[in-house]
Structure formats: C-alpha cells, structure tokens
C-alpha atoms as a PDB file:
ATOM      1  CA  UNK A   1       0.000   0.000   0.000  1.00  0.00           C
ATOM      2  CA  UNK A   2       1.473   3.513  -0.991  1.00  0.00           C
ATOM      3  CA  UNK A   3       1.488   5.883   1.533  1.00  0.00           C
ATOM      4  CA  UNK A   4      -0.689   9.232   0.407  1.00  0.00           C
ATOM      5  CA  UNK A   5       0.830  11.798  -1.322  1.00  0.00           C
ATOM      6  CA  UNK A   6       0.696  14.956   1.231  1.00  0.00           C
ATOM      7  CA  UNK A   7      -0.114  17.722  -1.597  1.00  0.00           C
ATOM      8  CA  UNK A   8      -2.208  15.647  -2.702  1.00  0.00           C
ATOM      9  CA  UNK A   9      -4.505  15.628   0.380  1.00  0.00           C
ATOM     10  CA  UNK A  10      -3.695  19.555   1.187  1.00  0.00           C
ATOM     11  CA  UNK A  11      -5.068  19.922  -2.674  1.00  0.00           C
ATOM     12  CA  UNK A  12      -8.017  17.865  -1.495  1.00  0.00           C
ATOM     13  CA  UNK A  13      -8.863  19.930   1.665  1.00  0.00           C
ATOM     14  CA  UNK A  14      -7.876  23.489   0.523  1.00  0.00           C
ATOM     15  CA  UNK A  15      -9.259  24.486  -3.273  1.00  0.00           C
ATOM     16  CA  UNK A  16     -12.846  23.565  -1.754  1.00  0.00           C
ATOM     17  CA  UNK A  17     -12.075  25.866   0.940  1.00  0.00           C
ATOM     18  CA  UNK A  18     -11.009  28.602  -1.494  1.00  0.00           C
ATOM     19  CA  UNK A  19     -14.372  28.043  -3.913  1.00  0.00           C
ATOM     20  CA  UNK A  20     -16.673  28.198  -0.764  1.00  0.00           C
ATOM     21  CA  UNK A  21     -14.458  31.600   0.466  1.00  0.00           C
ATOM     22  CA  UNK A  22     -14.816  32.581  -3.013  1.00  0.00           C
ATOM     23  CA  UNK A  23     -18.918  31.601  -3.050  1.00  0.00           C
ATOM     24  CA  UNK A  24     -18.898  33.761   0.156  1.00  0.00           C
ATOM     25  CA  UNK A  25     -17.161  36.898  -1.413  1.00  0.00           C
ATOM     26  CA  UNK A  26     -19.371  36.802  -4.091  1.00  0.00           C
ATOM     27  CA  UNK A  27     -22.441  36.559  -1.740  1.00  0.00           C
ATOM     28  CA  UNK A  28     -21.420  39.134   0.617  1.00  0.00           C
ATOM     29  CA  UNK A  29     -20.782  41.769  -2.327  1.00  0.00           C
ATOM     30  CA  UNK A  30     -23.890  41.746  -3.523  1.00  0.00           C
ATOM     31  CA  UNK A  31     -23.251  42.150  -7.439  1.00  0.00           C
ATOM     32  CA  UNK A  32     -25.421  44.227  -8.758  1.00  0.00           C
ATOM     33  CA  UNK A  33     -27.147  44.018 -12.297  1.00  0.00           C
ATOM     34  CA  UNK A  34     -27.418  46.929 -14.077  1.00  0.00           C
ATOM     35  CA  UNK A  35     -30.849  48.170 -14.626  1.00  0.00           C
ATOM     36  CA  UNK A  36     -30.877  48.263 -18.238  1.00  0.00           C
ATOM     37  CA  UNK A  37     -30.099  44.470 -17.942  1.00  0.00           C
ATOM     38  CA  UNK A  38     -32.814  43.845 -16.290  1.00  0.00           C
ATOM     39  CA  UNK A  39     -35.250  45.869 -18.879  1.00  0.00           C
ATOM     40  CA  UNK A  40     -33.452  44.730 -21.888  1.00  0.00           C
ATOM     41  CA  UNK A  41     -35.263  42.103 -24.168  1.00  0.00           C
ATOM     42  CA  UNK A  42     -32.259  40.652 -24.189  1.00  0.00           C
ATOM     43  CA  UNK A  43     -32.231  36.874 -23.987  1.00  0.00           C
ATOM     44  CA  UNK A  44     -30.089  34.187 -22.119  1.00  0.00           C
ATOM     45  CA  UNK A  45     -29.045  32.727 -25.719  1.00  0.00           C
ATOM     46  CA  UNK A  46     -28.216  36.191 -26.820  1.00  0.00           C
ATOM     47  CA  UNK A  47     -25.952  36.827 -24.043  1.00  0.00           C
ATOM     48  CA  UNK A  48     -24.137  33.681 -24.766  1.00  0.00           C
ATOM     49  CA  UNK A  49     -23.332  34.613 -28.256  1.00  0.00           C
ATOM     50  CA  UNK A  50     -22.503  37.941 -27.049  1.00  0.00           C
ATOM     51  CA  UNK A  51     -20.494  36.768 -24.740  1.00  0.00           C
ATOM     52  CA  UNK A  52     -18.856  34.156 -26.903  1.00  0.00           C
ATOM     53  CA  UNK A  53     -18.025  36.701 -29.423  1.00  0.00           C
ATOM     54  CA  UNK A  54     -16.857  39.056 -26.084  1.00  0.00           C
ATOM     55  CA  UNK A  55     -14.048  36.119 -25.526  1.00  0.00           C
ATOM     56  CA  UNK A  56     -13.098  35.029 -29.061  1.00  0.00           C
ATOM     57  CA  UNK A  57     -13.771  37.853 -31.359  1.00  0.00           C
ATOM     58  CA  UNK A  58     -14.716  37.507 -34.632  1.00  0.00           C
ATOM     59  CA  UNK A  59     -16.455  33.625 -35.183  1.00  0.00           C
ATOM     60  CA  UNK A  60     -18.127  31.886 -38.407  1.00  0.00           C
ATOM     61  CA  UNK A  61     -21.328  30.570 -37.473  1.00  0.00           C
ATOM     62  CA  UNK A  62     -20.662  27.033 -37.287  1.00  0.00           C
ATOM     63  CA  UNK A  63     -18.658  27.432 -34.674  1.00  0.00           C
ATOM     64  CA  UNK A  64     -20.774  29.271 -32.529  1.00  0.00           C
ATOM     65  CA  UNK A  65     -23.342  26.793 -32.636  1.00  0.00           C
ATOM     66  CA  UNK A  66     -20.567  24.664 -32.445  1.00  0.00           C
ATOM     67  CA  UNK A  67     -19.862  25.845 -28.698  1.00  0.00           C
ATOM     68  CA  UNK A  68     -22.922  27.148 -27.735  1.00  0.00           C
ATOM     69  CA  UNK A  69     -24.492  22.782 -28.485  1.00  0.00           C
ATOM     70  CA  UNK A  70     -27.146  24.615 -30.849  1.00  0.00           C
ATOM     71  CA  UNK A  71     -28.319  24.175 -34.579  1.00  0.00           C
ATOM     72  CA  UNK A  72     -26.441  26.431 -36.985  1.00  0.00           C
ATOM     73  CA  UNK A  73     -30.519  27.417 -37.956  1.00  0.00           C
ATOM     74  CA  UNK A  74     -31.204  28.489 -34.176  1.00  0.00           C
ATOM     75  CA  UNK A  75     -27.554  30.510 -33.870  1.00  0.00           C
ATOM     76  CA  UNK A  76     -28.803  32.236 -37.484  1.00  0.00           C
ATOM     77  CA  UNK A  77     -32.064  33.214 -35.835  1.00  0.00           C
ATOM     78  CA  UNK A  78     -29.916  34.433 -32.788  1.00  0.00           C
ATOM     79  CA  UNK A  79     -27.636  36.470 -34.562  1.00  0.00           C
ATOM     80  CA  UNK A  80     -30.281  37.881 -36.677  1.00  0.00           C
ATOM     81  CA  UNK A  81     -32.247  39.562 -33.653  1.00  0.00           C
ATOM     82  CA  UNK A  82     -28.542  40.403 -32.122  1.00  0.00           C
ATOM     83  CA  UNK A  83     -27.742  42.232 -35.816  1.00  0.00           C
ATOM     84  CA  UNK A  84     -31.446  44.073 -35.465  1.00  0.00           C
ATOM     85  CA  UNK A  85     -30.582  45.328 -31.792  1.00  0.00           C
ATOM     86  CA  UNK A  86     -27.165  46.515 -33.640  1.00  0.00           C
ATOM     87  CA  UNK A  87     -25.199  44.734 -31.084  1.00  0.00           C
ATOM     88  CA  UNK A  88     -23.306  42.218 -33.716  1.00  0.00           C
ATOM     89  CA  UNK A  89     -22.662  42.577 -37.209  1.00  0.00           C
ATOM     90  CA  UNK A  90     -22.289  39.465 -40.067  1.00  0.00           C
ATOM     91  CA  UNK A  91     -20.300  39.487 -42.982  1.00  0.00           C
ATOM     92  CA  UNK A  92     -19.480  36.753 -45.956  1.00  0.00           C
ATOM     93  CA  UNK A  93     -15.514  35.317 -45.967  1.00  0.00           C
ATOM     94  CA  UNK A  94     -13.232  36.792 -48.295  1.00  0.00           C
ATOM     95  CA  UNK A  95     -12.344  33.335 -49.121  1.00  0.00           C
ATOM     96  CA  UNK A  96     -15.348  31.202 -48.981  1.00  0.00           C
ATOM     97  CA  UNK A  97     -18.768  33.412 -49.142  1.00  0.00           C
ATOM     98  CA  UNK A  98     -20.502  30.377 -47.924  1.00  0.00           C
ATOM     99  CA  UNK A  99     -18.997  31.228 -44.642  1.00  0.00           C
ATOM    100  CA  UNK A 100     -20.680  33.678 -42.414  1.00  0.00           C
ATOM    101  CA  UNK A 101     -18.470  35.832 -39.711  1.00  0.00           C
ATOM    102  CA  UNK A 102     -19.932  36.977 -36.620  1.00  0.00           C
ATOM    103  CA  UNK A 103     -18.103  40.058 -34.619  1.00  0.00           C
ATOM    104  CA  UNK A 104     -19.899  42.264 -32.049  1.00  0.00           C
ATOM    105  CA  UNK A 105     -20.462  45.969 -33.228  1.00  0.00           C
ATOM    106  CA  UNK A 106     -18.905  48.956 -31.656  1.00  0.00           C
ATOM    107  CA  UNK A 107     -22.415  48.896 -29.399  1.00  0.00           C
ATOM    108  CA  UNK A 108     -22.137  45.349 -28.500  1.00  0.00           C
ATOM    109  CA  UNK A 109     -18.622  45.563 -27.727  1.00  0.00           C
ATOM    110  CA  UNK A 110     -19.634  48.324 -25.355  1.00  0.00           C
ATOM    111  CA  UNK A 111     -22.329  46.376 -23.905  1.00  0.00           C
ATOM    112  CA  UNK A 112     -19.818  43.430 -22.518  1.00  0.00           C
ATOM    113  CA  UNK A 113     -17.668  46.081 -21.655  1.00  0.00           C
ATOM    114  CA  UNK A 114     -20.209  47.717 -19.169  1.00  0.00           C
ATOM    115  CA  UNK A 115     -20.707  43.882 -17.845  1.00  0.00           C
ATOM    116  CA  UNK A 116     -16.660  43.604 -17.187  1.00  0.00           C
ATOM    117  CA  UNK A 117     -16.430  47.387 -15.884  1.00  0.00           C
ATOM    118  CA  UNK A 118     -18.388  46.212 -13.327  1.00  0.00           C
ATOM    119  CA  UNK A 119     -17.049  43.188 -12.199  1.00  0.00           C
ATOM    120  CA  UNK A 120     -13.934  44.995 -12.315  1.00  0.00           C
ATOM    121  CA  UNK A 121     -15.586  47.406  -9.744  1.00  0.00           C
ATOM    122  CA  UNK A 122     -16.513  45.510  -7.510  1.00  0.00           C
ATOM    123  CA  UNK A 123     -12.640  43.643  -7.270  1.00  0.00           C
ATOM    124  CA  UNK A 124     -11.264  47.148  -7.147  1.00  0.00           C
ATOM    125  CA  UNK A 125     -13.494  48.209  -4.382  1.00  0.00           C
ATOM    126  CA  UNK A 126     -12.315  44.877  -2.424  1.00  0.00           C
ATOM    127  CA  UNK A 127      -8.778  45.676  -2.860  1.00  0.00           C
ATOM    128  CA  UNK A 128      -8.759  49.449  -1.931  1.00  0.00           C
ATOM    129  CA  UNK A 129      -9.944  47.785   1.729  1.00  0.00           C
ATOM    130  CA  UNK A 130      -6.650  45.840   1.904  1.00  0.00           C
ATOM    131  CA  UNK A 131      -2.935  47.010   3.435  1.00  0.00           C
ATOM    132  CA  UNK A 132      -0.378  47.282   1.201  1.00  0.00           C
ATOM    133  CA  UNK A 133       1.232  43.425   2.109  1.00  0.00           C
ATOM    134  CA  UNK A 134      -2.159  42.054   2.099  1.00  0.00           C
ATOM    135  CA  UNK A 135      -2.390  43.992  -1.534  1.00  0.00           C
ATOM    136  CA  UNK A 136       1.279  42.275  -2.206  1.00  0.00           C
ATOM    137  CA  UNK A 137      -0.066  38.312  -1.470  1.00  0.00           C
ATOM    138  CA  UNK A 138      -3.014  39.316  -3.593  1.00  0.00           C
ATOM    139  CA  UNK A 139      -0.942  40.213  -6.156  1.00  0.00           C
ATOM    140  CA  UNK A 140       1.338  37.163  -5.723  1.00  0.00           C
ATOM    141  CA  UNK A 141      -2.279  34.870  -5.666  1.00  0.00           C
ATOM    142  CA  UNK A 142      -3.091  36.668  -8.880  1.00  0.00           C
ATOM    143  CA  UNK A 143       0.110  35.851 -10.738  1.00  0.00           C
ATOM    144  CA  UNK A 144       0.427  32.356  -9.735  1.00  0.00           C
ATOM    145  CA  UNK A 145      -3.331  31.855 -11.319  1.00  0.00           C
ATOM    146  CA  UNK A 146      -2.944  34.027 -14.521  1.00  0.00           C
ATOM    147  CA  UNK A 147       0.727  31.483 -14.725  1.00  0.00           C
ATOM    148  CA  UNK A 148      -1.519  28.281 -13.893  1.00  0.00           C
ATOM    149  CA  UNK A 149      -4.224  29.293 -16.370  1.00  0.00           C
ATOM    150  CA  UNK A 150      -1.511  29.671 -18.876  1.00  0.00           C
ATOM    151  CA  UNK A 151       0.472  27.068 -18.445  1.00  0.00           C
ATOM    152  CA  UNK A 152      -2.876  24.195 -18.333  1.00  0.00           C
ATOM    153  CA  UNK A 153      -4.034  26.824 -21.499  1.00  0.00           C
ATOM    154  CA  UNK A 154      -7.653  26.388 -20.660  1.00  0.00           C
ATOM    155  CA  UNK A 155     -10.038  26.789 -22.872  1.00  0.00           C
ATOM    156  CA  UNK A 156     -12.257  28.869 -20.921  1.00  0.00           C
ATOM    157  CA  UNK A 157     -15.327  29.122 -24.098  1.00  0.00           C
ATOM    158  CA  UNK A 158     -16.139  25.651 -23.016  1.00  0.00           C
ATOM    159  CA  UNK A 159     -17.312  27.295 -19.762  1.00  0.00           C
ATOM    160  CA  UNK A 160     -20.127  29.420 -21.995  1.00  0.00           C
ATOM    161  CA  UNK A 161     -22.139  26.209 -22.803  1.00  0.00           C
END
C-alpha cells in the first residue's frame, strides 16, 4: 500500500475551501445588475453569443453553434435579432462566401464592456480595503493563477455552454 501523497490531500482539503471563500465573497458583495439588464429584451441565448463573441472575437457561425451545443438554424435566428438590436454585425468570408463571420459591433462591444467594468468594480473596491502586504499576497495569488491558467491553457469558451 502507498502511503498518500501529502499535496495531494492539502489539494483535497484546501481548493474547496477557497471556492466556498470565493462563493462567500461573491455573496457578501452583492453584485449588482445593471438596470438596463434587467429591462433589456435581451435573452439568455443572446448573451451567450454575445459573450462568446466578447471572448473570441470575430467567429463563423458554425462554430458558434458549435460551442454554444445549438443548430447552426437556431444561432442564425440568434444572430439575426442580435444584428437588429445593432449589437453584432455578419459578414461573408473573403475566401469562402458560404462562410458567415460573426463580430460584435462597436455597441455590443460596449455592452460586454459595461458587464466587465463592473465586475472589475466591484474587485477594485475589495482591494482598496486591503494594506499594502495584504495587496502584495493578492498580487502574488493573482500571478500564480494568470501562470496556472496559462500554463494548463484552458479553454475557458467551453465554460459558456
């Protein structure tokens, strides 16, 4: 019998410790929604291409229906309502005008920006409550995940569907 591998088990005990501190943070700040989120006509399968296209930039179709587990049909009918709200434009390939290319217009791309201005609030507002060490071993944290995450390069559009 092999005796257990120690980082193993400290793995094992601490990252759900850190997702359930995490869970708490997120609780205990309260993120807000904008209001014009909330009074939008927007739908869940919009924001998913919206935020697909947020993440990867410009996409054919096929692929977003690709990730997003849908029927190229239902991702045309998606991105037809997103192109009437003027929040993603279409366009043929230079190469292949069978091929249709999906990029978010100057609006949408300041739509997801107002979603990620205020997540970034809401970090910033957290840090500005921590000493400068405590602001130091943040930091630290934060490099050694930006260095895991690019290191495992995870595919983080998988996380969309």
């Amino acid at each position: 019998m092999s005796a257990p591998n120690n980082s193993q088990d400290q793995d094992n005990k601490l990252v759900p410790q850190i997702l359930r501190l995490s869970e708490e943070i997120f609780r205990a700040i309260k993120l807000s929604i904008p209001p014009e989120w909330l009074m939008t006509e927007m739908t869940v399968a919009q924001l998913r291409v919206l935020l697909l296209l947020h993440t990867e930039g410009e996409t054919r179709m096929s692929t977003i229906a690709g990730t997003l587990g849908i029927a190229v049909s239902t991702a045309t009918g998606i991105i037809d309502n997103l192109v009437k709200k003027e929040l993603v434009t279409r366009s043929a390939d230079s190469e292949d005008r069978r091929v249709v290319i999906c990029t978010l217009s100057r609006q949408g791309q300041e739509t997801m920006n107002s979603i990620w201005a205020q997540g970034r609030f809401h970090m910033e507002r957290l840090l500005r409550g921590l000493t400068v060490e405590q602001l130091e071993k943040a930091k630290e944290v934060a490099e050694f995940l930006l260095l895991n995450t690019q290191s495992q390069r995870v595919v983080t559009h998988t996380a969309i569907k």
